[in-house]
Protein backbone atom coordinates (compact mmCIF):
# COMPACT_ATOMS: atom_id res chain seq x y z
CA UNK A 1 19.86 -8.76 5.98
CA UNK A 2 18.54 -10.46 8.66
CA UNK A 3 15.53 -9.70 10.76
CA UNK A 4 16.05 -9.71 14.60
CA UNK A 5 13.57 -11.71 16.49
CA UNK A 6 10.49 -9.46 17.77
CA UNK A 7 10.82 -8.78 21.52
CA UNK A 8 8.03 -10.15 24.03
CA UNK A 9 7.13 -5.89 24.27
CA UNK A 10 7.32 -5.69 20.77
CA UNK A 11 4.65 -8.57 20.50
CA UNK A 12 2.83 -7.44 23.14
CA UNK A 13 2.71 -3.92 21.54
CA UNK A 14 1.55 -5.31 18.27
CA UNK A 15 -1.56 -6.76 19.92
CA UNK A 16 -2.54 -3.83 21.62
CA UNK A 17 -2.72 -1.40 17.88
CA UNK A 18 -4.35 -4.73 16.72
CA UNK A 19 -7.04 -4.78 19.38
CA UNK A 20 -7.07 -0.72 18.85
CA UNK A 21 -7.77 -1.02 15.12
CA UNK A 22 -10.61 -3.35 14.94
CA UNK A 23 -12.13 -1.66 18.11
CA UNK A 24 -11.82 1.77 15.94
CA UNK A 25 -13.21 -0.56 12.80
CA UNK A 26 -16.58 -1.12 14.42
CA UNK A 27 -19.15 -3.03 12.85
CA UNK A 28 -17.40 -1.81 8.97
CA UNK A 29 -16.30 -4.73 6.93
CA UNK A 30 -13.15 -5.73 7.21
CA UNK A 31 -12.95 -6.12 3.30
CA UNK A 32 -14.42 -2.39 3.12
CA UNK A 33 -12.02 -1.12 5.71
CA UNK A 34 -9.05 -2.91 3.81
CA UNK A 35 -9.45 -1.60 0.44
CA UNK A 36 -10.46 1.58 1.48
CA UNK A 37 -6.93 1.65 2.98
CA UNK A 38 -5.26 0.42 0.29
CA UNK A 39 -4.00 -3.36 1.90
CA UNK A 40 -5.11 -6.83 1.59
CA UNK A 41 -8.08 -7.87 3.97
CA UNK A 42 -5.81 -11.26 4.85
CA UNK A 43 -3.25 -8.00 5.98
CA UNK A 44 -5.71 -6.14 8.02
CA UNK A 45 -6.83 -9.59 9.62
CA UNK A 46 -3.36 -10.23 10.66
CA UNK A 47 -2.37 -6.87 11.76
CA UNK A 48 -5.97 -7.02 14.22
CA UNK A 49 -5.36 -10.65 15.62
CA UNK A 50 -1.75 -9.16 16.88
CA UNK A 51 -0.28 -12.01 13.42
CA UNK A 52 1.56 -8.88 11.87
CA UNK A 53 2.54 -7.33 15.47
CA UNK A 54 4.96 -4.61 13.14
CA UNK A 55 3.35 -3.65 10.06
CA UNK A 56 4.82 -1.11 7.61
CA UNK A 57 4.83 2.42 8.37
CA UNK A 58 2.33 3.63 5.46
CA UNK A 59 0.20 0.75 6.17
CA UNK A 60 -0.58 1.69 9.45
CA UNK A 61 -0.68 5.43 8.10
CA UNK A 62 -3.20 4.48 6.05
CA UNK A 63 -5.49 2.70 8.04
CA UNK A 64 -5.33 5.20 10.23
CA UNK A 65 -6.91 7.86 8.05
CA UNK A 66 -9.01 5.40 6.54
CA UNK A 67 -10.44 4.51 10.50
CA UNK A 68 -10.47 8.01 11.58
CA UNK A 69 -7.79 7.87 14.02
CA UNK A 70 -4.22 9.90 14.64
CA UNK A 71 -0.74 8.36 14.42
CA UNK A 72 -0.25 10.33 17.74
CA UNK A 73 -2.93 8.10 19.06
CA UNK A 74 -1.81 4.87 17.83
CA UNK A 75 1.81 5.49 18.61
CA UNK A 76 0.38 5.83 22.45
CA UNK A 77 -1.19 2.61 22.05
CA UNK A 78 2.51 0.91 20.46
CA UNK A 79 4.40 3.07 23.05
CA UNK A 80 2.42 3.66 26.72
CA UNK A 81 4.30 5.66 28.31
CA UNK A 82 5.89 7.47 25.63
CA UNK A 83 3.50 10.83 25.80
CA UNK A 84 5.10 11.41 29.54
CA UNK A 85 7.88 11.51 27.84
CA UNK A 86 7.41 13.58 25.42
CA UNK A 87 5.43 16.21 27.62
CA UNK A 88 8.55 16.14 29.98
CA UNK A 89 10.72 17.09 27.19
């Protein structure tokens, strides 16, 4: 199977739950934060510089337990827009 290319939204949105999870990371260890969630630090360091713009479902369930935060939230930050949307509905 081959992989479509990423769009320039889909790159875009990558950068932003990047951005969001090392801004919700703090001043904890990347190493920490990593193995607490279960992934590779060079993982987390990619998905946070925007390197890894769609990583796997459970990883990003993971890390967001493991940083405190909701998949409601971080699906905002992937998707602006989409809680309108949703509220509308």
């Amino acid at each position: 199977m081959v992989r479509l290319p990423l769009t320039p939204a889909q790159v875009e949105a990558g950068r932003r739950l990047g951005c969001a999870l090392r801004t919700a990371r703090g001043e904890r260890e990347l190493g920490a934060v990593a193995v607490a969630a279960g992934i590779s630090p060079e993982t987390l360091r990619k998905i946070e510089s925007g390197r890894m713009p769609t990583p796997a479902f459970g990883t990003v369930v993971a890390l967001s337990r493991t940083l405190g935060l909701s998949l409601e939230e971080l699906a905002d930050i992937w998707q602006p827009g989409a809680e309108a949307q949703r509220s509308a509905s």
